[in-house]
Protein backbone atom coordinates (compact mmCIF):
# COMPACT_ATOMS: atom_id res chain seq x y z
CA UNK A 1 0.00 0.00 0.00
CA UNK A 2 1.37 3.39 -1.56
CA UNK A 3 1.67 6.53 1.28
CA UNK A 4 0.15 9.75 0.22
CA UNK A 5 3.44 11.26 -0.94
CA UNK A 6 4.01 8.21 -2.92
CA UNK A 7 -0.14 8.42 -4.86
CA UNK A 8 1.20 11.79 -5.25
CA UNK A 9 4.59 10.59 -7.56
CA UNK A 10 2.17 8.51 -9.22
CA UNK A 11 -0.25 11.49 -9.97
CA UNK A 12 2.26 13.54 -11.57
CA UNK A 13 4.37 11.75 -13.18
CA UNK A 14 1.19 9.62 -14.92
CA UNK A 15 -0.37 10.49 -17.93
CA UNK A 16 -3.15 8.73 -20.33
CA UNK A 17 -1.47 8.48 -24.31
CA UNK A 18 -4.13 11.44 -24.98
CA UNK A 19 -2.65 13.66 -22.63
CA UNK A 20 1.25 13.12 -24.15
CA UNK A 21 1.94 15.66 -26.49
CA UNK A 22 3.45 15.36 -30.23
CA UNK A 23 5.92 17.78 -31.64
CA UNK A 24 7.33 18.53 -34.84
CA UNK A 25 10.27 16.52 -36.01
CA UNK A 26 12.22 19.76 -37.21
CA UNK A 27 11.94 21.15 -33.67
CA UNK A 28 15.54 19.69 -33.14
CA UNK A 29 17.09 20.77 -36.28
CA UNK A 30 15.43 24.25 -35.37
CA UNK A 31 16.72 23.75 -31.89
CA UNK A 32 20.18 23.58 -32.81
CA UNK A 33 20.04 26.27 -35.38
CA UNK A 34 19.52 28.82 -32.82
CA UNK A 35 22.31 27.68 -30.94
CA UNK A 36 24.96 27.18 -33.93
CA UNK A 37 24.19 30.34 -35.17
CA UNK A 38 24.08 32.16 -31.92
CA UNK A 39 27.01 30.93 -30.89
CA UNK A 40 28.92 31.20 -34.05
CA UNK A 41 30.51 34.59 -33.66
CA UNK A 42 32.55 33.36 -30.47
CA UNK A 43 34.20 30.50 -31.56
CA UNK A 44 36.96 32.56 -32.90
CA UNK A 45 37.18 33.73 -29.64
CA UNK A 46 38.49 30.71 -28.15
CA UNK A 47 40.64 29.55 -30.77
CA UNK A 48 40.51 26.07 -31.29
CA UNK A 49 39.84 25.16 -27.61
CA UNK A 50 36.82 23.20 -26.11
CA UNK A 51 34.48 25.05 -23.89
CA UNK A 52 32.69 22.80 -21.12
CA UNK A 53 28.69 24.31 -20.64
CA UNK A 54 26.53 22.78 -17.83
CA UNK A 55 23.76 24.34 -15.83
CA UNK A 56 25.75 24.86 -12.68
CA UNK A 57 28.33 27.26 -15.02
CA UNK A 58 25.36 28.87 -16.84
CA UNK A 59 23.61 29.34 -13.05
CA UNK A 60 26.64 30.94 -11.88
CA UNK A 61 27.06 33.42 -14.54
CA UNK A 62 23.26 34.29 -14.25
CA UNK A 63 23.62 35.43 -11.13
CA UNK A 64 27.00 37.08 -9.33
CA UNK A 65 29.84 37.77 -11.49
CA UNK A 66 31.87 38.44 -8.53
CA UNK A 67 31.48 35.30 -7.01
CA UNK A 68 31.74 33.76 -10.47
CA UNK A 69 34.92 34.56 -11.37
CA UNK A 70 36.29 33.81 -7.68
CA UNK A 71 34.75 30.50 -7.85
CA UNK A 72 36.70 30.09 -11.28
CA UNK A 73 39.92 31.23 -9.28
CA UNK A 74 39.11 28.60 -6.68
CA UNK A 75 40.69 25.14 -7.19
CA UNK A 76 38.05 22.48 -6.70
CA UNK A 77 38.58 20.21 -3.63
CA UNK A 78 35.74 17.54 -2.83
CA UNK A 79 34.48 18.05 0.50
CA UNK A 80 31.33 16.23 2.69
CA UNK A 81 28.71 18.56 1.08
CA UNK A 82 29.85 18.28 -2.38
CA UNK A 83 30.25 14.02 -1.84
CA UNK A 84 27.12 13.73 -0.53
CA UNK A 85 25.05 14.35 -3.26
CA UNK A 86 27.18 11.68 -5.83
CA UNK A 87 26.69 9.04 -3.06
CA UNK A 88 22.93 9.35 -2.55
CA UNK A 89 22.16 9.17 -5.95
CA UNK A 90 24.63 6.22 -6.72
CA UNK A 91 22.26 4.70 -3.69
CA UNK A 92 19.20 5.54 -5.35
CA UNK A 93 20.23 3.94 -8.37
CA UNK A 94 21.15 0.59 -6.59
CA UNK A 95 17.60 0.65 -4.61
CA UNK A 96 16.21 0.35 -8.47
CA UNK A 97 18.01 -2.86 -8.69
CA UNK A 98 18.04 -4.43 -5.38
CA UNK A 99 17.10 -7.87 -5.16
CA UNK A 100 16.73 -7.62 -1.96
CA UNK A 101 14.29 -5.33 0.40
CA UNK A 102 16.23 -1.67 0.23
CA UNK A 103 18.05 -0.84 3.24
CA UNK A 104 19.51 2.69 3.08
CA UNK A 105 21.93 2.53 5.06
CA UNK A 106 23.27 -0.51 3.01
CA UNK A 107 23.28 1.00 0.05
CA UNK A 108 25.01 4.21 1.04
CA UNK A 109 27.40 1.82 1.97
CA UNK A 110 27.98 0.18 -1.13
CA UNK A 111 28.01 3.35 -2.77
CA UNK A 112 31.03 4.71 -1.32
CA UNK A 113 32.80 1.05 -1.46
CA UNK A 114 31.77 1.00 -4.67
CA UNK A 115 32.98 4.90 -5.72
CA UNK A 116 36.09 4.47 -3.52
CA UNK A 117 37.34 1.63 -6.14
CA UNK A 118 37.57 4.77 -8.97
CA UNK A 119 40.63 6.39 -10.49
CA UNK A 120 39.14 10.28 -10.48
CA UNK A 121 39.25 12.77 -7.47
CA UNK A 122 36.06 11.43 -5.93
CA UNK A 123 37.96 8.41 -4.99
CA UNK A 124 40.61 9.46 -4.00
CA UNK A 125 39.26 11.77 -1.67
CA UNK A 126 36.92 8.58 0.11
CA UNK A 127 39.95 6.78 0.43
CA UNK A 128 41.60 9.81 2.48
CA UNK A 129 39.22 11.52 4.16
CA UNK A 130 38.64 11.05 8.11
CA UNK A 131 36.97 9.18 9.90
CA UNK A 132 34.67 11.68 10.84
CA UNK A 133 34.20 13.06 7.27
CA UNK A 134 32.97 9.56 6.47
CA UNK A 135 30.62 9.38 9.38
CA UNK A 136 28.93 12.82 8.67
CA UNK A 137 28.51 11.65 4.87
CA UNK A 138 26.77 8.78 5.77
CA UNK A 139 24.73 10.26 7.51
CA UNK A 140 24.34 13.15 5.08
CA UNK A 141 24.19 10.78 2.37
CA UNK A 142 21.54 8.41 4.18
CA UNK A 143 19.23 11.17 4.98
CA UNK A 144 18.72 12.04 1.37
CA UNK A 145 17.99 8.09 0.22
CA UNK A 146 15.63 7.22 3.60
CA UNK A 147 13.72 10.52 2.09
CA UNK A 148 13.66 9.16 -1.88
CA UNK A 149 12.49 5.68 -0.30
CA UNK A 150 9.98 7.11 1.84
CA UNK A 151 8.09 9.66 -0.28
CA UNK A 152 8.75 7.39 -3.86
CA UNK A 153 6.88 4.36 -5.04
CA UNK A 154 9.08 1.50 -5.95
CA UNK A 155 10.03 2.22 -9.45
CA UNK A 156 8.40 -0.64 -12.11
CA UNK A 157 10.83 -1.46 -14.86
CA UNK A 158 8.20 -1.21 -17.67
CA UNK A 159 8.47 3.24 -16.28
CA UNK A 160 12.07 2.75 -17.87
CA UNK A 161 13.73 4.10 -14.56
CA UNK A 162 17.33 5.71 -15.00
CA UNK A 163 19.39 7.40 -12.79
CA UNK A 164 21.86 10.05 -13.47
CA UNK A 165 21.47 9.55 -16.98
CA UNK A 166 24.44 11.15 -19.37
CA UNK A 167 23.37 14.39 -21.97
CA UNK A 168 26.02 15.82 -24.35
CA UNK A 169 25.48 18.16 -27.32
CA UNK A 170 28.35 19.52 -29.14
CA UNK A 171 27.80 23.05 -30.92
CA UNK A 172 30.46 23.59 -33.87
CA UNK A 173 33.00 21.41 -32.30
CA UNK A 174 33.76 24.20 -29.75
CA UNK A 175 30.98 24.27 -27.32
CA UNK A 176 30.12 21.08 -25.47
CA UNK A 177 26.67 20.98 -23.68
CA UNK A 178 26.88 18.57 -20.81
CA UNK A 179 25.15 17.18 -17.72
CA UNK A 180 23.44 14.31 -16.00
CA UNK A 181 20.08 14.05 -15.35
CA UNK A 182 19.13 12.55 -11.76
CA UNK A 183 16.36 10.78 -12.69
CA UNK A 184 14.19 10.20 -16.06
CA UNK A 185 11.13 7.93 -16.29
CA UNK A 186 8.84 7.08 -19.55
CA UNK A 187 9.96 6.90 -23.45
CA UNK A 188 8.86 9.21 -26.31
CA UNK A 189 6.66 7.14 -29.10
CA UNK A 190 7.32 8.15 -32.19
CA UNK A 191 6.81 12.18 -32.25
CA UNK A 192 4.88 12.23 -29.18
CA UNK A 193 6.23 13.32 -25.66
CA UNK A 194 6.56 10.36 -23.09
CA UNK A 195 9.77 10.74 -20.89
CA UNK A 196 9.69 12.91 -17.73
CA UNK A 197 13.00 14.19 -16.24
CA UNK A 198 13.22 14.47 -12.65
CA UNK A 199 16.26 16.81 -10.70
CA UNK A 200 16.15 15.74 -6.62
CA UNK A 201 16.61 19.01 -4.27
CA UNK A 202 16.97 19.03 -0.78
CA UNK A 203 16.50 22.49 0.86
CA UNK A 204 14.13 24.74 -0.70
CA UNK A 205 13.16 25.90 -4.07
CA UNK A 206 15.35 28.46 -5.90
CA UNK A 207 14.36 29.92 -9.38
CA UNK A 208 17.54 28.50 -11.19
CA UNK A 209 16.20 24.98 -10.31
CA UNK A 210 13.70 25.71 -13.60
CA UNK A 211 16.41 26.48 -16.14
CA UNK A 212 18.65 23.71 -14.92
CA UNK A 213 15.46 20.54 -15.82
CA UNK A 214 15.16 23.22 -18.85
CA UNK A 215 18.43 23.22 -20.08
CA UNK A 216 18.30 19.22 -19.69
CA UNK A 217 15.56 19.28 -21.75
CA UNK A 218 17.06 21.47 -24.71
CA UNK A 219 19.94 19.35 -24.98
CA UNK A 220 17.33 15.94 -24.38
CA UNK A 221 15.21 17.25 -27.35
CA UNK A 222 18.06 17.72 -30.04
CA UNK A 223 19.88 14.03 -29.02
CA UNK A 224 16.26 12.21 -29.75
CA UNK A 225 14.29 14.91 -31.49
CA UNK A 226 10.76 14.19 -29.41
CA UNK A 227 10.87 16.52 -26.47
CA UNK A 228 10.20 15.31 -22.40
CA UNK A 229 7.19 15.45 -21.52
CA UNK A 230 7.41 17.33 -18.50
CA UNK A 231 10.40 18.61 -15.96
CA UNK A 232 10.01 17.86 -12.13
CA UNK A 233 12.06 19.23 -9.53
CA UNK A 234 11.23 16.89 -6.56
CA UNK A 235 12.33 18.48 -3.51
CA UNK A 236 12.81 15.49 -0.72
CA UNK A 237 12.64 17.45 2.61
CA UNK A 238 9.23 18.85 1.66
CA UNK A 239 8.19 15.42 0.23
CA UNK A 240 6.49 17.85 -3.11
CA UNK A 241 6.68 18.35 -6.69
CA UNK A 242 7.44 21.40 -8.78
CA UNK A 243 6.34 20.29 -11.96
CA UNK A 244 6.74 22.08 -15.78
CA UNK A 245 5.28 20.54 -18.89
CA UNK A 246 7.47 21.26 -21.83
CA UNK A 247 6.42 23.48 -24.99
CA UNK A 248 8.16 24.70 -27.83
CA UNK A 249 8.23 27.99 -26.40
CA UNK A 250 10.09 27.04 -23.48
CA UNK A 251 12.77 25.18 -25.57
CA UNK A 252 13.46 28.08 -27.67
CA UNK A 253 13.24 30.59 -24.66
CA UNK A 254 16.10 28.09 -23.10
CA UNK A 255 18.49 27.72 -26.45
CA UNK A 256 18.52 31.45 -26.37
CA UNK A 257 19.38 31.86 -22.67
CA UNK A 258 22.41 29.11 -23.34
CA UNK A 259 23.16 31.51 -25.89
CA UNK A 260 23.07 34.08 -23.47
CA UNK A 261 24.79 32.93 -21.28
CA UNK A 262 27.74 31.36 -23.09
CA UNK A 263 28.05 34.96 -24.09
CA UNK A 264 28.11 36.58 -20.40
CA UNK A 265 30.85 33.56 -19.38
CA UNK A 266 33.28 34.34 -22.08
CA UNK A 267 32.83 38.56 -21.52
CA UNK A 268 33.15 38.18 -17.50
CA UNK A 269 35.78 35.76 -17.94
CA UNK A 270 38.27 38.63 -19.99
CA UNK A 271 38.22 41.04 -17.13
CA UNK A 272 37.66 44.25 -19.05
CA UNK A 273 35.28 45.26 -16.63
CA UNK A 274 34.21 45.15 -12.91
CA UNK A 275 32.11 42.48 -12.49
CA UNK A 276 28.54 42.45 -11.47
CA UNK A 277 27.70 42.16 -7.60
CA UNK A 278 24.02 40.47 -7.07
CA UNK A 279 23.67 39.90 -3.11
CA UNK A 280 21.19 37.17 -2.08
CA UNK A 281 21.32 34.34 0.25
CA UNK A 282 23.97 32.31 -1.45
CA UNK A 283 26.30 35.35 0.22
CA UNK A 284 26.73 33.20 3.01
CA UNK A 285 29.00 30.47 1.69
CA UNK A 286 30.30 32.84 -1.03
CA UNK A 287 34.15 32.47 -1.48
CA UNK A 288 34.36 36.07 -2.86
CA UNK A 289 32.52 37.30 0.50
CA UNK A 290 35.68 39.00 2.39
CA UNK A 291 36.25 42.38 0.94
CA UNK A 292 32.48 42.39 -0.70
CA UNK A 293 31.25 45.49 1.03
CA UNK A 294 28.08 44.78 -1.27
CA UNK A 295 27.43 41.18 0.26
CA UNK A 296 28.44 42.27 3.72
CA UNK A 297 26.24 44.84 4.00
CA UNK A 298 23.35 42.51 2.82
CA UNK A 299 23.69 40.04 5.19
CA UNK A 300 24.00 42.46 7.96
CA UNK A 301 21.27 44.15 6.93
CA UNK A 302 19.03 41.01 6.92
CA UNK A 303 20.36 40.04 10.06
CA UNK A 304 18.99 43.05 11.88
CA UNK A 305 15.79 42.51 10.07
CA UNK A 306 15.88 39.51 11.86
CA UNK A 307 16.21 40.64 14.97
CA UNK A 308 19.74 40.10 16.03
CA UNK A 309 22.49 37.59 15.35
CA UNK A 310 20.35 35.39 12.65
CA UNK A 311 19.60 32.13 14.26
């Protein structure tokens, strides 16, 4: 017997053949005219290299330049909260399979094991990390999966279930469109819409969560050429849906804020100008925050709105 949360997967992520849209075959072909020819006066620019695109670099750009470019200064280091993530959703994707009746706990544990035996940074960091960075992602990491198991039915092969699911799209042999998708269930047939793509969130909801399902779905719709059905962003503390059924509009609207924001990388990224400074909550943790009167100021000024030291 299915919990609430769980009817209430089932209720949006169902839908009758009538209700599955059908799109026009040129839509990819139209798709990736947009972005070829949007994109085309920059690949001079960068002169035979390869430039990397996913939704976390077009996010960044979209919203503080500062901390952009002091993020890009930053050398990457793996860390609990950045592990955490990887491991529950190499845990989810084991539940799928399980022979056996899912424990979470179990399969957070084979996760690591299982991530620890790999040759990039992600491994080598689980094989070195303390003792008591292991125990916090566990628990970190077993949080997140108790939550998917909870509020999720069990997922029936004949939905097509995949987890973290591999997009690329290469744009004039410059620009490489990449990502991985945390979920997608269903199948197109034919020209009509079938497969829904799901992002998991912990926390709460944040506007770029939209254009990163969207962007998914741009690069989704030229690989196969029948767009998803519908985006989800399924936010596990809450145990709720934000759903977003995909149009034609929407696609286009996306291709030309890649565009965009291909655009805004490469111009912050020469330095000719001061960047942008957009305060907001993600001041907190920003790397760039020392020195930023502008982000400073914000959070002291929400922290006397508050009323005192923000607890």
């Amino acid at each position: 017997m299915l919990n609430p949360a769980q009817e209430e997967v089932l209720a949006q992520l169902g839908a009758s053949r009538d209700e599955r849209p059908q799109f026009d075959a040129v839509i990819r072909h139209e798709l990736r005219r947009t972005l070829e020819e949007g994109l085309e006066p920059h690949v001079e620019e960068l002169a035979g290299d390869t430039m990397f695109v996913s939704k976390h670099l077009l996010g960044r750009v979209m919203g503080c330049e500062r901390r952009f470019l002091a993020e890009d200064d930053e050398e990457f280091a793996w860390s609990v909260p950045l592990a955490r993530g990887t491991i529950a959703h190499k845990a989810i994707e084991l539940s799928i399979h399980w022979r056996r009746e899912p424990e979470p706990l179990v399969l957070v544990d084979e996760s690591i094991s299982r991530l620890s035996e790999g040759i990039d940074g992600l491994a080598d960091w689980l094989q070195t990390c303390s003792e008591v960075e292991r125990a916090e992602l566990r628990a970190d990491a077993n949080d997140r999966v108790v939550k998917f198991l909870e509020c999720w039915p069990p997922l029936k092969s004949q939905w097509r279930p995949v987890t973290e699911s591999r997009l690329r799209l290469e744009i004039h042999d410059t620009f490489v469109l990449s990502g991985k998708v945390d979920l997608a269930l269903g199948q197109a047939e034919g020209d009509r819409a079938g497969k829904v793509l799901i992002d998991l969130k912990t926390g709460g909801f944040a506007p770029q969560h939209l254009d990163d399902l969207r962007f998914y779905a741009l690069v989704e719709t030229i690989r196969l050429g029948t767009p998803p059905r519908r985006l989800a962003t399924y936010y596990l503390d809450q145990g709720r849906f934000l759903p977003e059924d995909v149009t034609e509009a929407l696609l286009f609207s996306t291709a030309a804020r890649t565009v965009d924001g291909i655009a805004k990388i490469l111009d912050v990224r020469r330095r000719d100008r001061e960047p942008n400074t957009a305060p907001g909550p993600a001041c907190r943790w920003c790397v760039a925050l020392t020195g930023c009167d502008v982000g400073e100021r914000y959070l002291s000024d929400g922290e006397e709105a508050a009323g005192g030291d923000g607890w």
